[in-house]
N, C-alpha and C. Protein backbone atom coordinates (compact mmCIF):
# COMPACT_ATOMS: atom_id res chain seq x y z
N UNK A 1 32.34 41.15 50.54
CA UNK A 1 32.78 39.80 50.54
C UNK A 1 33.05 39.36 49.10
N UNK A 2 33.96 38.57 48.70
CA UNK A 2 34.53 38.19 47.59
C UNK A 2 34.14 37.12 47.21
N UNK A 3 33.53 36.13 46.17
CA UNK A 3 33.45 34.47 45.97
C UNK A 3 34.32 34.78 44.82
N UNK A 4 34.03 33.38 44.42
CA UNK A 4 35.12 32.53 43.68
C UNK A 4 34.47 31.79 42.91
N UNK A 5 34.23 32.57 41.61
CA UNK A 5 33.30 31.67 40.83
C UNK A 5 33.87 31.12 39.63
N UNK A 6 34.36 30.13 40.14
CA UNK A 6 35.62 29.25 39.23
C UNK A 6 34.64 27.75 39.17
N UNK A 7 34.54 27.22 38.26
CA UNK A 7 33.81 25.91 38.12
C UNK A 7 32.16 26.23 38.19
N UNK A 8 31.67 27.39 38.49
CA UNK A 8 30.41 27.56 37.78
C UNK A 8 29.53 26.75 36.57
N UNK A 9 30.71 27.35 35.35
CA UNK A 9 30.16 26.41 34.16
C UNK A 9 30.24 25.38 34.06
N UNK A 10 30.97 24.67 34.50
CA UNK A 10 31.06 23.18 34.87
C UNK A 10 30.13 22.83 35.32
N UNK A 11 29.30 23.80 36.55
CA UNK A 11 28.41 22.98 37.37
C UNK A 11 27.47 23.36 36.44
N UNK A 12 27.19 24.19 36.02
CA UNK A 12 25.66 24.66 34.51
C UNK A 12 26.15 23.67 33.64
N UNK A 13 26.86 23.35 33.16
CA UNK A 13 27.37 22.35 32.18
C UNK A 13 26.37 21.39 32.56
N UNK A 14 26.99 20.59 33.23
CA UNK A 14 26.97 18.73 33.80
C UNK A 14 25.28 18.98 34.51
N UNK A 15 24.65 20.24 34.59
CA UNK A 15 22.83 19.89 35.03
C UNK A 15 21.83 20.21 33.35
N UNK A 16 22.87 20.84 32.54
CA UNK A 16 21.79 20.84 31.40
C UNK A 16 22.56 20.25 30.28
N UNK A 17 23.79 19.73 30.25
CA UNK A 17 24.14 18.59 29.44
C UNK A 17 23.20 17.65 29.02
N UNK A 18 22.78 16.49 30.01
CA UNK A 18 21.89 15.52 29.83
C UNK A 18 20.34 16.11 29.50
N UNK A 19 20.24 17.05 29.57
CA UNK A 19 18.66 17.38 29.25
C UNK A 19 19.00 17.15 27.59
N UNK A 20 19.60 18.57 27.35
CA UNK A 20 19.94 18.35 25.98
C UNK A 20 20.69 17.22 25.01
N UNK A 21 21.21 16.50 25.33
CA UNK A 21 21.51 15.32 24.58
C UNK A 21 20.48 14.05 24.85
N UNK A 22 19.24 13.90 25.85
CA UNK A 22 18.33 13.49 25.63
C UNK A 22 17.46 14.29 25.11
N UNK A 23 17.31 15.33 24.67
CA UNK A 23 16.31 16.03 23.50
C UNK A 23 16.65 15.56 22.05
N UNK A 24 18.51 15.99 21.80
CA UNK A 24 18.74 15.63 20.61
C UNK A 24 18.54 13.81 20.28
N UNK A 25 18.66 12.67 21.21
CA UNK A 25 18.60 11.79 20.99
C UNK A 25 16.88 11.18 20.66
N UNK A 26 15.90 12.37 21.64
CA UNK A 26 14.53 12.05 21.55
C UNK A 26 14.30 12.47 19.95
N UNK A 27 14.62 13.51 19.48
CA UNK A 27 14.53 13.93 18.13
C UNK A 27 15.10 12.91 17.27
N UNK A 28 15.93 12.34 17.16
CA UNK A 28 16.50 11.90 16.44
C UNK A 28 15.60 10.56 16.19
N UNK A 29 15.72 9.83 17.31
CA UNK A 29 14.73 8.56 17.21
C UNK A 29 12.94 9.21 16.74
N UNK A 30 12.84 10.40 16.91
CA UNK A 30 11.55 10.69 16.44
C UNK A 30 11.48 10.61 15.00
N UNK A 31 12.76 11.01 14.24
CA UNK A 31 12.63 10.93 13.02
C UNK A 31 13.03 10.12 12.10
N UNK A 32 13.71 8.46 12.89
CA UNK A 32 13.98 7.70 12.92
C UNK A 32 12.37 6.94 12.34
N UNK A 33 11.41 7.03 13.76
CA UNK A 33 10.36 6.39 13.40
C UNK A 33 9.49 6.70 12.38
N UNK A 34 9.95 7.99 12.19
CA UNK A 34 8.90 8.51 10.96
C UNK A 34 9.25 8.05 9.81
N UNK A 35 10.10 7.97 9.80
CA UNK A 35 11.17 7.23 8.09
C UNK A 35 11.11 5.66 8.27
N UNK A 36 10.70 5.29 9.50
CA UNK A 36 10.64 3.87 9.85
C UNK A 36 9.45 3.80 8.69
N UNK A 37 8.04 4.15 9.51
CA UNK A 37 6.16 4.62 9.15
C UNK A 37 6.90 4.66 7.68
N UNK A 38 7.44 5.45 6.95
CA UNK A 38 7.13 5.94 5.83
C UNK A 38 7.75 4.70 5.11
N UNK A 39 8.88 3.83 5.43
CA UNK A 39 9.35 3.26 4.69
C UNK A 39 8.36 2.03 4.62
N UNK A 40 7.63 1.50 5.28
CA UNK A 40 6.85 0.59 5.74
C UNK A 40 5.65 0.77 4.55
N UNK A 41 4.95 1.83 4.62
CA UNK A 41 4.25 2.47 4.11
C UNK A 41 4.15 2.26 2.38
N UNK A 42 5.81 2.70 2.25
CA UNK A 42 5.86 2.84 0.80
C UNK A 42 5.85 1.27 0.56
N UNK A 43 6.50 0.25 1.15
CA UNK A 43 6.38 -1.09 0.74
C UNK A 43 5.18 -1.69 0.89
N UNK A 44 4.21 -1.52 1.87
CA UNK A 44 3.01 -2.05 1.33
C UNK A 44 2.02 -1.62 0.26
N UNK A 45 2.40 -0.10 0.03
CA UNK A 45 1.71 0.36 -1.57
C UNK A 45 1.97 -0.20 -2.33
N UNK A 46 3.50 -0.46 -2.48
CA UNK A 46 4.00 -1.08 -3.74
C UNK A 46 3.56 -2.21 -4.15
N UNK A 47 3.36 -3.12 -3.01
CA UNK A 47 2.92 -4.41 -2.83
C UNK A 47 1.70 -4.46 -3.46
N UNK A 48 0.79 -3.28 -2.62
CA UNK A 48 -0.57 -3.28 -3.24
C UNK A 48 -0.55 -3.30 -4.60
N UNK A 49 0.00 -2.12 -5.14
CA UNK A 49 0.08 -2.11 -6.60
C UNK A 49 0.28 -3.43 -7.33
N UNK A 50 1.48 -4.11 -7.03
CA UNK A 50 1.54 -5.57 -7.48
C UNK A 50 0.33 -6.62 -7.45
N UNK A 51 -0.13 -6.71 -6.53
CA UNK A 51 -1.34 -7.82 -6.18
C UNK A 51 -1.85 -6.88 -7.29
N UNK A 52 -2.61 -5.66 -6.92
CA UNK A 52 -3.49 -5.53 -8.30
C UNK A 52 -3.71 -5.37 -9.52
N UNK A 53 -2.47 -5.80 -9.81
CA UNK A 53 -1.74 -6.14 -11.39
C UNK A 53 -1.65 -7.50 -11.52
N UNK A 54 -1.30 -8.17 -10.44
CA UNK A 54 -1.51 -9.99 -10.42
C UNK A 54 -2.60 -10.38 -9.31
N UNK A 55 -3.68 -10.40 -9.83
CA UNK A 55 -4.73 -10.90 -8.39
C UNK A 55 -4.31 -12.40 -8.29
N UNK A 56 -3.44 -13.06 -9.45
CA UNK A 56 -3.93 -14.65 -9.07
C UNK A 56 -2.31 -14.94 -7.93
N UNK A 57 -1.95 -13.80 -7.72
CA UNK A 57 -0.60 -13.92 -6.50
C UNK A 57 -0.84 -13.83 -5.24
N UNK A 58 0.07 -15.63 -4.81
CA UNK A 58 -0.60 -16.18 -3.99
C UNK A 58 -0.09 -15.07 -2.46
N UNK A 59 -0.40 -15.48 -1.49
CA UNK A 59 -0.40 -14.54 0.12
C UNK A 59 1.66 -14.55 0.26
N UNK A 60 2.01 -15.88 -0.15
CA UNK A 60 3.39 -15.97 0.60
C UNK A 60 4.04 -14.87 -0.66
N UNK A 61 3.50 -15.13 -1.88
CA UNK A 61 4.73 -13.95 -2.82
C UNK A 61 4.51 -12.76 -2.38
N UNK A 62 3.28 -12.21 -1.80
CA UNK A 62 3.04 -11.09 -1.40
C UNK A 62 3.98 -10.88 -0.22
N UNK A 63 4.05 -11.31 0.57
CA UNK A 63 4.96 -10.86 1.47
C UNK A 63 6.07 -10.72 1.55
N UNK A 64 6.65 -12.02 0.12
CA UNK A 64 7.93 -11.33 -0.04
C UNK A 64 8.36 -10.78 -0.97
N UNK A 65 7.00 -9.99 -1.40
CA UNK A 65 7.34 -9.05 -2.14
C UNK A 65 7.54 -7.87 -1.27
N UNK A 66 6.69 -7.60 -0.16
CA UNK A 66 6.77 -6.53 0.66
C UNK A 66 8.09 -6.42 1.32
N UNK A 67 8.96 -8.08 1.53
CA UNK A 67 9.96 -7.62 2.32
C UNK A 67 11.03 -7.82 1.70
N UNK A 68 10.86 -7.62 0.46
CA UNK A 68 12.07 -7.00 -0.63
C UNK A 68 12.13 -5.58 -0.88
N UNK A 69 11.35 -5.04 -0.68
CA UNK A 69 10.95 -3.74 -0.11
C UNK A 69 11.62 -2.92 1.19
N UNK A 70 11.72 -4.36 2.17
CA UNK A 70 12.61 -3.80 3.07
C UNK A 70 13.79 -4.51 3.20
N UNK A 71 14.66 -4.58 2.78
CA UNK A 71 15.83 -5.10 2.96
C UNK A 71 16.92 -4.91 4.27
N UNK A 72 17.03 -3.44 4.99
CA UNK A 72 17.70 -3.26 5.94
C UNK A 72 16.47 -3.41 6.89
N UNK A 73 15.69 -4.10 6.80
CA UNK A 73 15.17 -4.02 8.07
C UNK A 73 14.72 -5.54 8.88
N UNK A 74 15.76 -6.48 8.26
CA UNK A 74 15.78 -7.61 8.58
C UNK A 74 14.42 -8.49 7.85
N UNK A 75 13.74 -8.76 9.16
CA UNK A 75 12.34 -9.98 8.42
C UNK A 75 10.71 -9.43 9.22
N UNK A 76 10.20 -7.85 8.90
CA UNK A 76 9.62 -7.55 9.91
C UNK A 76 8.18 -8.61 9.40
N UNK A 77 7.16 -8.65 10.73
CA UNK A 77 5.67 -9.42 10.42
C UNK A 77 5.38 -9.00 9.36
N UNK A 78 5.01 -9.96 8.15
CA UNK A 78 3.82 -9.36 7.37
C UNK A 78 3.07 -10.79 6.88
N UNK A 79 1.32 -10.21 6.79
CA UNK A 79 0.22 -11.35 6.81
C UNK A 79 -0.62 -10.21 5.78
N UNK A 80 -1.07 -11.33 5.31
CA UNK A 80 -2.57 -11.37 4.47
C UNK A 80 -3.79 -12.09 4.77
N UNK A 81 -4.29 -11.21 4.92
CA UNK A 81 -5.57 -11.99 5.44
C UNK A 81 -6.61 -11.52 4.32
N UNK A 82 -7.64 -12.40 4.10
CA UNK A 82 -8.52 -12.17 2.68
C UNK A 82 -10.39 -12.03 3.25
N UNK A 83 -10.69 -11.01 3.44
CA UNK A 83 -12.19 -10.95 3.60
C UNK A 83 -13.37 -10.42 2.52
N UNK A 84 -14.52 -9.76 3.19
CA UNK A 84 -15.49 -9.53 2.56
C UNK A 84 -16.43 -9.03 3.35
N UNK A 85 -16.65 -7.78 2.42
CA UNK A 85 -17.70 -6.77 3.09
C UNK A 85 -18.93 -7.23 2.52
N UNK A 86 -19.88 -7.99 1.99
CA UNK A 86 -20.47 -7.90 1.44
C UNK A 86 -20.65 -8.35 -0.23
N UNK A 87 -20.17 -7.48 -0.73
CA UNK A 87 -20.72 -7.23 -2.34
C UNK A 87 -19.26 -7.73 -3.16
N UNK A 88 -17.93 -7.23 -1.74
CA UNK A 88 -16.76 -6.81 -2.39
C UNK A 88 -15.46 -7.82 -1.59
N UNK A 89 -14.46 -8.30 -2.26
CA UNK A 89 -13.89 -9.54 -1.58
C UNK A 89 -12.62 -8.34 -1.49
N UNK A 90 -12.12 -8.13 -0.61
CA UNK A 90 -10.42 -7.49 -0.21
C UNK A 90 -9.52 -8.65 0.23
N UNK A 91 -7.88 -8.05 0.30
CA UNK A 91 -7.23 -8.70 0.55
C UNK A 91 -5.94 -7.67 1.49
N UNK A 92 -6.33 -7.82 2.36
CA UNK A 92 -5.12 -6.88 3.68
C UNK A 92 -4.18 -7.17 3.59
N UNK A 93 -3.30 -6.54 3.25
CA UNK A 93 -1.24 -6.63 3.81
C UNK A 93 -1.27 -6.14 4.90
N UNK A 94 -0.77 -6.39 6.20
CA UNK A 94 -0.45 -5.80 7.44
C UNK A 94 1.11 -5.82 7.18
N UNK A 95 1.99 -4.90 7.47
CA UNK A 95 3.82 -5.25 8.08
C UNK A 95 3.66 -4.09 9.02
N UNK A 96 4.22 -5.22 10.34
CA UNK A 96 4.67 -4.79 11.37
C UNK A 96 5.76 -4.87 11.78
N UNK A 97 6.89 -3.85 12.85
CA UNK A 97 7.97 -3.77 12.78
C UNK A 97 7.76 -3.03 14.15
N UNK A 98 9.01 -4.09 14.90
CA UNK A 98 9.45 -2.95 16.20
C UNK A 98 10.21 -2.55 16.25
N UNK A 99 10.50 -0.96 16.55
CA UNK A 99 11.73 -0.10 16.67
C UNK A 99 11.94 -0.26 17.92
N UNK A 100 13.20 -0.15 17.76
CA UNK A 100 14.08 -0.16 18.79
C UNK A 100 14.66 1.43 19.47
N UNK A 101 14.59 1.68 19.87
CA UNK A 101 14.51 3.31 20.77
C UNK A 101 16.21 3.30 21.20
N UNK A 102 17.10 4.38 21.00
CA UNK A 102 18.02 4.97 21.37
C UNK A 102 18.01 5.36 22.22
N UNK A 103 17.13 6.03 22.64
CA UNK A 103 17.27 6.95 23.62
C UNK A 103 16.78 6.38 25.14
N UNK A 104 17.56 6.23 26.24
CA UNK A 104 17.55 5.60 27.21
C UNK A 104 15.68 5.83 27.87
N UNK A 105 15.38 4.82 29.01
CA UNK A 105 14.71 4.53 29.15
C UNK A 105 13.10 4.02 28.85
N UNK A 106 13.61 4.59 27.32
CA UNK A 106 12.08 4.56 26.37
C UNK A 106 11.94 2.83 25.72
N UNK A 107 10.94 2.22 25.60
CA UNK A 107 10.62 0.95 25.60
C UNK A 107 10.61 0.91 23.73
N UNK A 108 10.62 -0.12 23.21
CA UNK A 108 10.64 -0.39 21.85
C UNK A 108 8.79 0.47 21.10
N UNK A 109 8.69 0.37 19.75
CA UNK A 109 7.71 1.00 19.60
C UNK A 109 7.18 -0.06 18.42
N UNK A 110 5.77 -0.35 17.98
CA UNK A 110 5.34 -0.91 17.14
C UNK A 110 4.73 -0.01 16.03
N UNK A 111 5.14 -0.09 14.75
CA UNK A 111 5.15 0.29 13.68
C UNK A 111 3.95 -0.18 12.85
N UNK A 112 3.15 0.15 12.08
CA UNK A 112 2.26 -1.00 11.81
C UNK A 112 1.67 -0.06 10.12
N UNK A 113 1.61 -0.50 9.05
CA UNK A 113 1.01 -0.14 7.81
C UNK A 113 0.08 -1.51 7.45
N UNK A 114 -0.77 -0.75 6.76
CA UNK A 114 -1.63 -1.55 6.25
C UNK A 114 -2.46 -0.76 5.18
N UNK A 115 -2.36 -2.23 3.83
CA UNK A 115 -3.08 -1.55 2.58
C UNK A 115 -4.50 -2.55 2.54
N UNK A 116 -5.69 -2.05 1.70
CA UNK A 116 -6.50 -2.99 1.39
C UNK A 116 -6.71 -3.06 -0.20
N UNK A 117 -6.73 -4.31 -0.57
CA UNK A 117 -6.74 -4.76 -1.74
C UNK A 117 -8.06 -5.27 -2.33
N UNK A 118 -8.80 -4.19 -3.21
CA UNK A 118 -9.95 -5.09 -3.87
C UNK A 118 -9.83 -6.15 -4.95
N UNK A 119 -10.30 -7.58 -5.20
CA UNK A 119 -10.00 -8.35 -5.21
C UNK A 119 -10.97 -8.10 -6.93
């Protein structure tokens, strides 16, 4: 008996097409978020560094100092909050940021760095 195996690859095509271009899109947004983390990261060090070169700088310059830091990333959260362990007074930068996901069905993701500042 003879078949006719004409449109085969077509049909292998169009069932592992979408696997693979949701892998490359899962990758991509994976390393998306990591450069998200890192960029986040590097702006609240920097920040840190600043406050602890100016302790008498007040909470609002701090933040926009942090989000001069981020410029393409619009206006993400950032707070200072000022405590104490004890002996020792700190001062927290939090910036938070939600990514936004490419890749279909996946929900946004929250980003979050944080430095502590001894006072």
């Amino acid at each position: 008996m003879v078949r006719c195996n004409k449109g085969t690859s077509a049909v292998e095509l169009g069932m592992l097409l979408p696997v693979i271009v949701f892998m490359f899109l899962g990758a991509f947004d994976g390393g998306m978020v990591l450069w998200t983390r890192h960029t986040l990261q590097y702006a609240v060090e920097e920040t840190a560094r600043y406050a602890y070169a100016n302790p008498t700088a007040s909470d609002s310059a701090l933040v926009s100092k942090a989000n001069s830091y981020l410029s393409g990333f619009g206006s993400p959260a950032s707070c200072c909050t000022t405590y104490s362990d004890g002996s020792t007074t700190y001062r927290q930068l939090t910036i938070t940021y939600n990514y936004q996901w490419l890749t279909p069905f996946v929900t946004s993701s929250t980003v979050t760095s944080t430095v502590r500042i001894p006072q």
